[in-house]
C-alpha atoms as a PDB file:
ATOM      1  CA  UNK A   1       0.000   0.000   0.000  1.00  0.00           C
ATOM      2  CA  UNK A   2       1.196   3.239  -0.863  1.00  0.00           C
ATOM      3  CA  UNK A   3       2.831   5.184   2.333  1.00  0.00           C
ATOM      4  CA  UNK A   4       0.549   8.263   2.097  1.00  0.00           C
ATOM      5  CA  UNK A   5      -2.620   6.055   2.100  1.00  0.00           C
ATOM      6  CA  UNK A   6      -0.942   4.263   5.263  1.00  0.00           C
ATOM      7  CA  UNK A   7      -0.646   7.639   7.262  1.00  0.00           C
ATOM      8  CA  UNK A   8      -4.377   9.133   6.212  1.00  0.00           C
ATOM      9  CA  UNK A   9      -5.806   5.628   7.511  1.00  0.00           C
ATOM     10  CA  UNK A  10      -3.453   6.167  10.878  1.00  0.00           C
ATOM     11  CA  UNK A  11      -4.700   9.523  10.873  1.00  0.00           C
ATOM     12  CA  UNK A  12      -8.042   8.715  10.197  1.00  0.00           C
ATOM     13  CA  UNK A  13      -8.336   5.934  12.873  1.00  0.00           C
ATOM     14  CA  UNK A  14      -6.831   8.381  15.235  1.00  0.00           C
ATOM     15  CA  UNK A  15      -9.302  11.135  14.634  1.00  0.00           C
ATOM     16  CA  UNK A  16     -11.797   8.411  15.012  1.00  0.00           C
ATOM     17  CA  UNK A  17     -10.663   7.265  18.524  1.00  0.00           C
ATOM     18  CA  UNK A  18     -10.768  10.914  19.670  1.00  0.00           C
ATOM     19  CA  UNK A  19     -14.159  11.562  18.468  1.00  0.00           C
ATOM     20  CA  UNK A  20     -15.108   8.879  20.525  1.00  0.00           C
ATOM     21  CA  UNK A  21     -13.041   9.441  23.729  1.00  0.00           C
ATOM     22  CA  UNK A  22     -14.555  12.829  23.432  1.00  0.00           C
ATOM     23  CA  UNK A  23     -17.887  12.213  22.982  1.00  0.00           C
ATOM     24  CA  UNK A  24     -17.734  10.101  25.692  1.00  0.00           C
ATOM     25  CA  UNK A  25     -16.496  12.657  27.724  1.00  0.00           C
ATOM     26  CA  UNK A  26     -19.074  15.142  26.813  1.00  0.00           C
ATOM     27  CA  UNK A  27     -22.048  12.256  27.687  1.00  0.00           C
ATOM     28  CA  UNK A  28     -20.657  11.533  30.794  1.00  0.00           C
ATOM     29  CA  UNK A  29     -22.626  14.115  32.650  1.00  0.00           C
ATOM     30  CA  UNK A  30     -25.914  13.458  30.657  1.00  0.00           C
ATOM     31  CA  UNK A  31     -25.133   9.748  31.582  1.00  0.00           C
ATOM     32  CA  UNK A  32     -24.801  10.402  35.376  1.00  0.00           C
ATOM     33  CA  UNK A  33     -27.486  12.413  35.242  1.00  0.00           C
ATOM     34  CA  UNK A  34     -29.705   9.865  33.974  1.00  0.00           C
ATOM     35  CA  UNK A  35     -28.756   7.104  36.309  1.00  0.00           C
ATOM     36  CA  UNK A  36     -29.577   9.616  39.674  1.00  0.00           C
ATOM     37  CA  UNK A  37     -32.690   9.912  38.029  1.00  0.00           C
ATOM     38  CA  UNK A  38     -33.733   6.564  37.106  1.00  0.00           C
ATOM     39  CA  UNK A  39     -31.881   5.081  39.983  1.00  0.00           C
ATOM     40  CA  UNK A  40     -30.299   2.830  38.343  1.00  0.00           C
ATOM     41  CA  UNK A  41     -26.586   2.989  39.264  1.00  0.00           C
ATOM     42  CA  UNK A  42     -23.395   2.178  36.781  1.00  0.00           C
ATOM     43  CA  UNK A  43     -21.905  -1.432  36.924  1.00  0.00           C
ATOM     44  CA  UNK A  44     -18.982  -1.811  38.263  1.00  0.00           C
ATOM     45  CA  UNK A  45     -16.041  -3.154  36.204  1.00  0.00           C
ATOM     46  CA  UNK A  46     -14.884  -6.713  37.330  1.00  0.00           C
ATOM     47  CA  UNK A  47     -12.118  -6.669  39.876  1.00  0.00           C
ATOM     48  CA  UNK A  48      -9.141  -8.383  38.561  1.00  0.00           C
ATOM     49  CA  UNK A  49     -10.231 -11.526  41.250  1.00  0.00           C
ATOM     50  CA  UNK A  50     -13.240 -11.483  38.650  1.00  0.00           C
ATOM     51  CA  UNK A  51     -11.477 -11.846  35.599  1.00  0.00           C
ATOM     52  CA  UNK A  52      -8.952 -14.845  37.175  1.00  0.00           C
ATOM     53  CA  UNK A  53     -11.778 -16.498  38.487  1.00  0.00           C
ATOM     54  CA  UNK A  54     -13.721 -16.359  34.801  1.00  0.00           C
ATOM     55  CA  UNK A  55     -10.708 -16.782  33.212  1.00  0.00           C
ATOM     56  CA  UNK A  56      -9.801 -19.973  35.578  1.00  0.00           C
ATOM     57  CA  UNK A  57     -13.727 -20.959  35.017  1.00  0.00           C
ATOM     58  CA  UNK A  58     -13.139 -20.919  31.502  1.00  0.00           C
ATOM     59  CA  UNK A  59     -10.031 -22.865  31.599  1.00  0.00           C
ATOM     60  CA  UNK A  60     -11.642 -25.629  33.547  1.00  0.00           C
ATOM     61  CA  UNK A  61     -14.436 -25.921  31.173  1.00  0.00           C
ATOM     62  CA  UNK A  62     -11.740 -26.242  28.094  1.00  0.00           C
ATOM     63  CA  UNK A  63      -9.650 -28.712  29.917  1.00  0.00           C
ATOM     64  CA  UNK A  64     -13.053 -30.772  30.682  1.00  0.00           C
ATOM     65  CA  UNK A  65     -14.033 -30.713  26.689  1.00  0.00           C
ATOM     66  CA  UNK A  66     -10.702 -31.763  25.451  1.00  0.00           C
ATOM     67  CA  UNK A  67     -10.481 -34.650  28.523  1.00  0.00           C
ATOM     68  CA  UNK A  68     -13.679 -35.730  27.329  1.00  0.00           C
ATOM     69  CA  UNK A  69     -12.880 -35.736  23.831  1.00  0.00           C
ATOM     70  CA  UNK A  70      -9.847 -37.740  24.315  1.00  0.00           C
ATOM     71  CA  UNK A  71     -11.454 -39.974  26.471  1.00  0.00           C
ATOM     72  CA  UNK A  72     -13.973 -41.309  23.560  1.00  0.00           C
ATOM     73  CA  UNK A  73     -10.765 -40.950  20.726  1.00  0.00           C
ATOM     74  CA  UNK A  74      -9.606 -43.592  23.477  1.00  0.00           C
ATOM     75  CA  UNK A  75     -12.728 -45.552  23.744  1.00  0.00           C
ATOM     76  CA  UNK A  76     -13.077 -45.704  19.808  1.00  0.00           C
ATOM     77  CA  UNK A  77      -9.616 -46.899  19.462  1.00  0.00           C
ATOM     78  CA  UNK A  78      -9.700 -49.392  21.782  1.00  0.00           C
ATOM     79  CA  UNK A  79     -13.210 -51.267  21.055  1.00  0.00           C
ATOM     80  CA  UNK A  80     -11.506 -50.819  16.819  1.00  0.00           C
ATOM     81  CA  UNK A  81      -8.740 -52.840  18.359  1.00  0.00           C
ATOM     82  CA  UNK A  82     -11.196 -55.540  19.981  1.00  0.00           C
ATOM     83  CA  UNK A  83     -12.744 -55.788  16.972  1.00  0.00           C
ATOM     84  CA  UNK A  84     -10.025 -56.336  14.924  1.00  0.00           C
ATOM     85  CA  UNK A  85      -8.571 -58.834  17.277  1.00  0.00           C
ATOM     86  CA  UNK A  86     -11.747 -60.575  17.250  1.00  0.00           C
ATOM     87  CA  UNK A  87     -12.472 -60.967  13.830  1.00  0.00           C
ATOM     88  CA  UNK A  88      -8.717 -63.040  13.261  1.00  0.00           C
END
C-alpha cells in the first residue's frame, strides 16, 4: 500500500478514537445524570479476582471438553482394536 494512504488511515483511525473518547467525555454528565434519576446505578467493572476467576472458570471448562474428547478418541480406538482382534 502506498505510504501516504498508510498515514491518512493512521490519521483517520486516530481522529476516530478521539471523536469517541470525546464524545464520551461530553455524555458523561448526561449519563450520570440519567442514572440519579432513574436510579439505576453504573456497573462496576470486574475486579481483577473477577477476571482470574472467569478466566480460571473458563479454563476448567476447556480442559473438561478436550479430557472428554480424548477420552472417547480412546474408547473408539480401543473397542476398533477388539474388533479387529476378534475378527482373526
Amino acid at each position: 500500500m502506498n505510504k501516504h494512504f498508510e498515514d491518512a488511515r493512521y490519521y483517520l483511525s486516530r481522529a476516530g478514537e478521539h471523536a469517541k473518547e470525546g464524545a464520551l467525555e461530553e455524555l458523561e454528565p448526561l449519563e450520570e445524570r440519567f442514572r440519579n434519576i432513574t436510579g439505576r446505578e453504573e456497573e462496576p467493572e470486574p475486579s481483577r479476582l473477577d477476571k482470574l476467576q472467569s478466566d480460571l472458570k473458563e479454563l476448567e471448562e476447556r480442559a473438561e471438553g478436550e479430557a472428554q474428547t480424548a477420552i472417547a478418541n480412546a474408547r473408539e480406538r480401543i473397542r476398533r482394536y477388539r474388533s479387529d482382534d476378534t475378527a482373526e
